[in-house]
N, C-alpha and C. Protein backbone atom coordinates (compact mmCIF):
# COMPACT_ATOMS: atom_id res chain seq x y z
N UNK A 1 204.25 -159.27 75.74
CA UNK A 1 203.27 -160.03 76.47
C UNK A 1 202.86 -159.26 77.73
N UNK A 2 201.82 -159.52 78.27
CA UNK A 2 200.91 -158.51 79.39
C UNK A 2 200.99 -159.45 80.29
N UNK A 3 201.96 -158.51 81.58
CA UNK A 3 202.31 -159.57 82.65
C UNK A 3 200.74 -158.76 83.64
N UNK A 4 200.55 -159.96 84.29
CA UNK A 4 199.38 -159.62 85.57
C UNK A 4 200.22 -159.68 86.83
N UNK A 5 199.79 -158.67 87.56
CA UNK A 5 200.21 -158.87 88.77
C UNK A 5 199.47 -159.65 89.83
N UNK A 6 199.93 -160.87 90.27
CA UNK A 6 198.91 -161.68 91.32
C UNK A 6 198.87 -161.01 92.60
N UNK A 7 197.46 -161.07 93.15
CA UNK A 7 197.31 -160.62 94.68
C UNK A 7 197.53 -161.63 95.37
N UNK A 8 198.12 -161.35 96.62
CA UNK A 8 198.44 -162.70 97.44
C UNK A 8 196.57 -163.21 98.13
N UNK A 9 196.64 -164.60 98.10
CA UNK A 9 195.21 -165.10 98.37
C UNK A 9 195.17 -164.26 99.75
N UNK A 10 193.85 -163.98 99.98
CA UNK A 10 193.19 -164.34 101.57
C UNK A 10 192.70 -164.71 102.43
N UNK A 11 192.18 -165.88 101.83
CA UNK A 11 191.63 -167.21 102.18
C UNK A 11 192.53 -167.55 103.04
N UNK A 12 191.84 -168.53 104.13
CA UNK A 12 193.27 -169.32 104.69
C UNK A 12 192.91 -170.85 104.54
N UNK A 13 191.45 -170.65 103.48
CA UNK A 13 190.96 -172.39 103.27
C UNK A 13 191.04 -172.54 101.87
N UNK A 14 191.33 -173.49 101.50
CA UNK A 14 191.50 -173.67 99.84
C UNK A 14 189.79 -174.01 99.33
N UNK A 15 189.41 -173.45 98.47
CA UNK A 15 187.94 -173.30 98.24
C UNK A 15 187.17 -174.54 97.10
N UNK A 16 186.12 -174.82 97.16
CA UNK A 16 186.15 -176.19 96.28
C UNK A 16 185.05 -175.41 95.39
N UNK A 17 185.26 -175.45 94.16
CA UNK A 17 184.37 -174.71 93.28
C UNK A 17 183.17 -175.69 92.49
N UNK A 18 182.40 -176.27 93.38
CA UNK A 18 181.79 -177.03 93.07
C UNK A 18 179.86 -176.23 93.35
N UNK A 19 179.05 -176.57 92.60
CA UNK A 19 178.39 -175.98 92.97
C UNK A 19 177.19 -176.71 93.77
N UNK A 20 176.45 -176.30 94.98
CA UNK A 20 175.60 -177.02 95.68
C UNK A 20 174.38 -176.25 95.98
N UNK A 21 173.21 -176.92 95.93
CA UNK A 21 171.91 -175.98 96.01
C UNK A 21 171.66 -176.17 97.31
N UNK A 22 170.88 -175.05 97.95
CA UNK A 22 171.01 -174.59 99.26
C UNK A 22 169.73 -173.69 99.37
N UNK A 23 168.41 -174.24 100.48
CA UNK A 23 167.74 -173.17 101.02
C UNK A 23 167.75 -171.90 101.69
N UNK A 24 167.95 -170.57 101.32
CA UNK A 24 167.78 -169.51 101.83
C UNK A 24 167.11 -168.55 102.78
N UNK A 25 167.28 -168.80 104.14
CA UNK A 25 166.01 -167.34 104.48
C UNK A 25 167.21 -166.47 105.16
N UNK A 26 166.36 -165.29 105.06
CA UNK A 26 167.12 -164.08 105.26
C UNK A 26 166.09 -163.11 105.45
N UNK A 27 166.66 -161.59 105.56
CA UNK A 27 165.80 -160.51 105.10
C UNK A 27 166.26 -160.12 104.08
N UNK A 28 165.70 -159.34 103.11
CA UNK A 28 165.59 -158.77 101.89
C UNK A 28 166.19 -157.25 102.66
N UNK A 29 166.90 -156.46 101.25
CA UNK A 29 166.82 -155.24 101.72
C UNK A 29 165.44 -154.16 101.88
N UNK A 30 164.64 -154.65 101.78
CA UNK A 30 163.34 -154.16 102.36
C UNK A 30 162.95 -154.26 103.49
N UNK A 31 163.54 -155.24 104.15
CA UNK A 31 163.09 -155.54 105.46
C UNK A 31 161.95 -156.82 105.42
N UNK A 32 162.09 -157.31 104.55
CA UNK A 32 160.97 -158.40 104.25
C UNK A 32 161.63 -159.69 104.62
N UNK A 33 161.15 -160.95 105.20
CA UNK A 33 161.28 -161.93 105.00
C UNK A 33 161.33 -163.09 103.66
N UNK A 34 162.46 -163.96 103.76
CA UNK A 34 162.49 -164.58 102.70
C UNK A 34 162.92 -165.99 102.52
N UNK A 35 162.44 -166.66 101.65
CA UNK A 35 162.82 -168.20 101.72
C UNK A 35 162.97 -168.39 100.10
N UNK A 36 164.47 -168.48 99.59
CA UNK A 36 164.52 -168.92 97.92
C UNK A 36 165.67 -170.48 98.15
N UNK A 37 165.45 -170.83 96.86
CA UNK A 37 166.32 -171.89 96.29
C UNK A 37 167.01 -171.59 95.65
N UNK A 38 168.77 -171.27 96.31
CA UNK A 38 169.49 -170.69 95.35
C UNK A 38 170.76 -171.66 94.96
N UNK A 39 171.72 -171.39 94.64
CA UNK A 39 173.34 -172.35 94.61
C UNK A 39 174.28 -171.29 95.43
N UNK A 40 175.22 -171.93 96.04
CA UNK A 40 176.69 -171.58 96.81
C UNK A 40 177.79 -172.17 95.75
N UNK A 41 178.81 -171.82 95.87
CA UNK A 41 179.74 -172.19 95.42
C UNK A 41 181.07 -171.92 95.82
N UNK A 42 181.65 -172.21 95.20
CA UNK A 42 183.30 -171.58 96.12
C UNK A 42 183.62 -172.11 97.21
N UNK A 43 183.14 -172.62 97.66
CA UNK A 43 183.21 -173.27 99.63
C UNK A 43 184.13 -173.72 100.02
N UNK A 44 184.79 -173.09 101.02
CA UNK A 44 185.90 -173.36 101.83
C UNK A 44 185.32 -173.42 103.60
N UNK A 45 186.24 -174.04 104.54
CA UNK A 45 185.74 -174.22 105.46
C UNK A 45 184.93 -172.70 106.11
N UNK A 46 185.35 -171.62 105.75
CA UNK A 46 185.10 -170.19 106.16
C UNK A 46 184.04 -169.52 105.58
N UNK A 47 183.30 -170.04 104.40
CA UNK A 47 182.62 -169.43 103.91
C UNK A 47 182.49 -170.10 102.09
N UNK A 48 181.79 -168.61 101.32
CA UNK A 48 180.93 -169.34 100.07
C UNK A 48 180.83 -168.01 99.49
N UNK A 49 180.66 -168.97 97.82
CA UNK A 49 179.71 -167.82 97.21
C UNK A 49 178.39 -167.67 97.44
N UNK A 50 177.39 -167.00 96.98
CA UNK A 50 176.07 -167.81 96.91
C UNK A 50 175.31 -166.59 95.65
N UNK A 51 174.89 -167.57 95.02
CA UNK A 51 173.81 -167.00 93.86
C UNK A 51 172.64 -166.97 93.72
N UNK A 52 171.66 -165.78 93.89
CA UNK A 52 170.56 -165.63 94.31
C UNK A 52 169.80 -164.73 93.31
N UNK A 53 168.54 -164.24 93.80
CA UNK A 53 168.00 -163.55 92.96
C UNK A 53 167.35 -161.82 94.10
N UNK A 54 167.43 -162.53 95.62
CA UNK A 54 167.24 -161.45 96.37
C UNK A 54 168.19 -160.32 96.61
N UNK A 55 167.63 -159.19 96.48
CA UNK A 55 168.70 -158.04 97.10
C UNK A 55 168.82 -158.23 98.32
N UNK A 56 170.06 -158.17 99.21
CA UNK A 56 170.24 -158.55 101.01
C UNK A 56 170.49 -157.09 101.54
N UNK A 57 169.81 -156.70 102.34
CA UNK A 57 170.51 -155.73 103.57
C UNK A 57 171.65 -155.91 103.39
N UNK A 58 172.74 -154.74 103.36
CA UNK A 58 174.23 -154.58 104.08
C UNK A 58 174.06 -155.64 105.30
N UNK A 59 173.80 -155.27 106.47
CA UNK A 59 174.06 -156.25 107.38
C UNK A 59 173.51 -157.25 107.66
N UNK A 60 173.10 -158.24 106.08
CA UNK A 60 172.50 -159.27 106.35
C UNK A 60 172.74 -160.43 107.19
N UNK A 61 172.32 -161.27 107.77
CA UNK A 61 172.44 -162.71 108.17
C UNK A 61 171.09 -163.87 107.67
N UNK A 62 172.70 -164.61 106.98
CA UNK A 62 171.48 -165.48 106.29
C UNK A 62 171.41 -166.84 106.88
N UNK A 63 170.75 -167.85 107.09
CA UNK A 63 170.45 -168.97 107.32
C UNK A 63 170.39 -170.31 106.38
N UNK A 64 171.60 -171.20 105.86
CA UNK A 64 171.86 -171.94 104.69
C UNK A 64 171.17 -173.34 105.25
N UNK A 65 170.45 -173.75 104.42
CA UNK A 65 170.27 -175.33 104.57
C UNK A 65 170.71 -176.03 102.99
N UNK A 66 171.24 -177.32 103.18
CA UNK A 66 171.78 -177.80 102.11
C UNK A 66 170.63 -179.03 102.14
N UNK A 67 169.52 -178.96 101.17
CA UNK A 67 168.50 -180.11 101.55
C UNK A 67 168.90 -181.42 101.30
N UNK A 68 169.89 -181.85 100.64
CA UNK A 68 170.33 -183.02 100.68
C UNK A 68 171.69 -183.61 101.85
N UNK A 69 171.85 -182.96 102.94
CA UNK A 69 172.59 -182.86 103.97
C UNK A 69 172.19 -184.05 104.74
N UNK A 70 173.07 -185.29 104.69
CA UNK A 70 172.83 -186.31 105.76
C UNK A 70 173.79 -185.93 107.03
N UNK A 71 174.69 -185.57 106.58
CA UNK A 71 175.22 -184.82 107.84
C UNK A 71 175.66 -183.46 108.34
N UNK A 72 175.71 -183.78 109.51
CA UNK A 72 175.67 -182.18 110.25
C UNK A 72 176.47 -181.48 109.95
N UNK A 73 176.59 -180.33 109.09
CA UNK A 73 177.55 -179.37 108.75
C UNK A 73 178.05 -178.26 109.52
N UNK A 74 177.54 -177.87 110.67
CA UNK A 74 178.46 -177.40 111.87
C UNK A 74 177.95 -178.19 113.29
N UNK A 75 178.51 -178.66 114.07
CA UNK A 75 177.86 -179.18 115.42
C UNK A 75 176.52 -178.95 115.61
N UNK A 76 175.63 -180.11 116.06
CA UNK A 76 174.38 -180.09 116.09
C UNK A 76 173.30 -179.67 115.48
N UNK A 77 173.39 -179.20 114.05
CA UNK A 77 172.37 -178.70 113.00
C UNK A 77 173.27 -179.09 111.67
N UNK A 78 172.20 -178.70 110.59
CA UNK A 78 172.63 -179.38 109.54
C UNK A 78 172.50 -177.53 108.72
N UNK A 79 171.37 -176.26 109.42
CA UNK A 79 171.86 -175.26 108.79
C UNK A 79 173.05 -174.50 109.20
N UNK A 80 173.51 -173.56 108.30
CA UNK A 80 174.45 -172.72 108.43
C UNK A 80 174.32 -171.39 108.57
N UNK A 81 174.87 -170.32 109.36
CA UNK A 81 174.46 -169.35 109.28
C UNK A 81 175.75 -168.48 108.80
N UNK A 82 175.04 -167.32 107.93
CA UNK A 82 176.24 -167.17 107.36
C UNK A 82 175.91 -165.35 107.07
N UNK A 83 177.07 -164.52 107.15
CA UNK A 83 177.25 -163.01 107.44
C UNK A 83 177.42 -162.69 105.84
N UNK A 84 176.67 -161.22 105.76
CA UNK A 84 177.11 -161.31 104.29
C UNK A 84 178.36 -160.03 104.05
N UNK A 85 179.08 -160.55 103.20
CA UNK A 85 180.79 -159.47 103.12
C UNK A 85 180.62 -158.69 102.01
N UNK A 86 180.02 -159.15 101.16
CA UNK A 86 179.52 -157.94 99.92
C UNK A 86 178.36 -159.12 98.93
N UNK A 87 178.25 -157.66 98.31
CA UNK A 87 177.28 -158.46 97.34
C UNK A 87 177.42 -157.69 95.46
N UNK A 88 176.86 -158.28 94.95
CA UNK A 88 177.25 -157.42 93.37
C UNK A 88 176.38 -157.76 92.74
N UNK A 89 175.47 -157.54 91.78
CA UNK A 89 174.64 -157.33 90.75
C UNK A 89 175.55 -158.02 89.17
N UNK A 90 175.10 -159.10 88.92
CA UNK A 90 175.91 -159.87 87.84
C UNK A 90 174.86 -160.46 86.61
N UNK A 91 174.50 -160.27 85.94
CA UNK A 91 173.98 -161.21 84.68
C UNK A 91 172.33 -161.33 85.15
N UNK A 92 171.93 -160.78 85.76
CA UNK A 92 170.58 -160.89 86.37
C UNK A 92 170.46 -161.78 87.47
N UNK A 93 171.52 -161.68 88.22
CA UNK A 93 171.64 -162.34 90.10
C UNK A 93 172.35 -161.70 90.78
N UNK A 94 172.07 -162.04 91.82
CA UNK A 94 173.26 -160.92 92.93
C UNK A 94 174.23 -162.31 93.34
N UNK A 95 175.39 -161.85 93.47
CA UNK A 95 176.65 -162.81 93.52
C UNK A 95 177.06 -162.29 95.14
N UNK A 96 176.76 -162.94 96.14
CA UNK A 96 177.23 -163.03 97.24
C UNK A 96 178.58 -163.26 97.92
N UNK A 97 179.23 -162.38 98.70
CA UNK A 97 180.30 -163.39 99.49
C UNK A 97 180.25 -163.43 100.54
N UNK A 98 179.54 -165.07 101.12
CA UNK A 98 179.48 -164.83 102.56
C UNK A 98 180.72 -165.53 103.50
N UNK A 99 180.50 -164.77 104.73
CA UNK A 99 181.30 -165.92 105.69
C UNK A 99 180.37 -166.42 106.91
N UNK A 100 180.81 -167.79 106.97
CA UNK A 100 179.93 -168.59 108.13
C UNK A 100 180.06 -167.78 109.37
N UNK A 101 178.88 -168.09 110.18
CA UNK A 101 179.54 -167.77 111.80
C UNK A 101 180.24 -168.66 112.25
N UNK A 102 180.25 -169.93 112.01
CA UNK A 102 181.16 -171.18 112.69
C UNK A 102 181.41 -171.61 111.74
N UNK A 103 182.98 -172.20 111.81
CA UNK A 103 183.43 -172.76 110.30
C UNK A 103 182.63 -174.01 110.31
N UNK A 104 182.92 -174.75 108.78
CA UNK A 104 182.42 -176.13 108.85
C UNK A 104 183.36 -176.61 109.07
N UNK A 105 182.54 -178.25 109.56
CA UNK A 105 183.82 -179.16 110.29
C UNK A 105 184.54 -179.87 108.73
N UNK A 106 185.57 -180.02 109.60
CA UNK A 106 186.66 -179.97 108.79
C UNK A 106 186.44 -181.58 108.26
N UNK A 107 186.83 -181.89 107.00
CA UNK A 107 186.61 -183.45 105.82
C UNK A 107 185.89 -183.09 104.53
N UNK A 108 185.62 -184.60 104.34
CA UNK A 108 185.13 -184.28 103.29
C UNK A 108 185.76 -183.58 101.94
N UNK A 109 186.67 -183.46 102.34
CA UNK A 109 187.66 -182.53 100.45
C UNK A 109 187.70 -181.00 101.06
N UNK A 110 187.10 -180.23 102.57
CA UNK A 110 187.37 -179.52 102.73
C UNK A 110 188.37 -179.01 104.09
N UNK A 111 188.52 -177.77 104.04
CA UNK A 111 189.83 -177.54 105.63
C UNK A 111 190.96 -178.05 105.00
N UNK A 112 191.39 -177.58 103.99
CA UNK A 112 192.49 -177.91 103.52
C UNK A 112 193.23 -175.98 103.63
N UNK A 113 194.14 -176.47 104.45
CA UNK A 113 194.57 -175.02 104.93
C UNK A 113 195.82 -174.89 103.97
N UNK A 114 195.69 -172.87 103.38
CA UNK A 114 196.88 -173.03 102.79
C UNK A 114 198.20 -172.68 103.91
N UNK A 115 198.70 -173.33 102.58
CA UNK A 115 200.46 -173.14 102.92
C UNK A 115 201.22 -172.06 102.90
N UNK A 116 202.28 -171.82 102.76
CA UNK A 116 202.86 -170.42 102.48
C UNK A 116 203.52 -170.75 100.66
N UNK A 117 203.43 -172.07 100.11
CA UNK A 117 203.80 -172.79 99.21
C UNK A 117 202.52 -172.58 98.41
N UNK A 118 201.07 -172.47 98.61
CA UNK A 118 200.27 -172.03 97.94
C UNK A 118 199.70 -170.77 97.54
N UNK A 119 200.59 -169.76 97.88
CA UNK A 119 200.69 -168.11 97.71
C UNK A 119 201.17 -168.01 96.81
């Protein structure tokens, strides 16, 4: 039998793999401005996946709105802004991993911090 070796997580938020649609602007790696309708996923208080169809600058910063957001997902706004950590070319989308600039507030099923019991 083919043992795998596990990497220890690096998360320090347990991630909810649920998926949520989310307005996009950013720059393109062109330097262009942009506004798509894409999905996030993965979401932990620190950050997300996000699935798109734009190529991002290396040092992108993107701007998340969740249009069905009755509430404020970091203090005083309902968008998110969010750094991008890599990106990859998958099935005909680019698969994002971003991290927020400010975490989200903590509820809701998320900020569930791991343990040393969940390693």
């Amino acid at each position: 039998m083919l043992e795998v070796e596990s990497k220890p997580e690096r998360r320090r938020w347990e991630r909810v793999p649920i998926p949520v649609p989310v307005f996009v602007r950013g720059i393109d790696s062109e330097q262009r401005p942009f506004l798509e309708f894409a999905t996030m996923t993965d979401i932990n208080v620190g950050g997300a996946l996000l699935i798109l169809r734009h190529h991002l600058a290396e040092d992108a910063v993107l701007v998340l709105e969740v249009p069905s957001a009755k509430q404020q997902l970091v203090a005083g706004r309902r968008g998110l802004k969010a750094r991008l950590v890599y990106a990859s070319w998958t099935g005909g989308c680019y698969v994002a991993g971003l991290e927020f600039v400010e975490p989200l507030k903590v509820g809701h099923g998320l900020g569930t911090a791991r343990t040393a019991q969940d390693a």
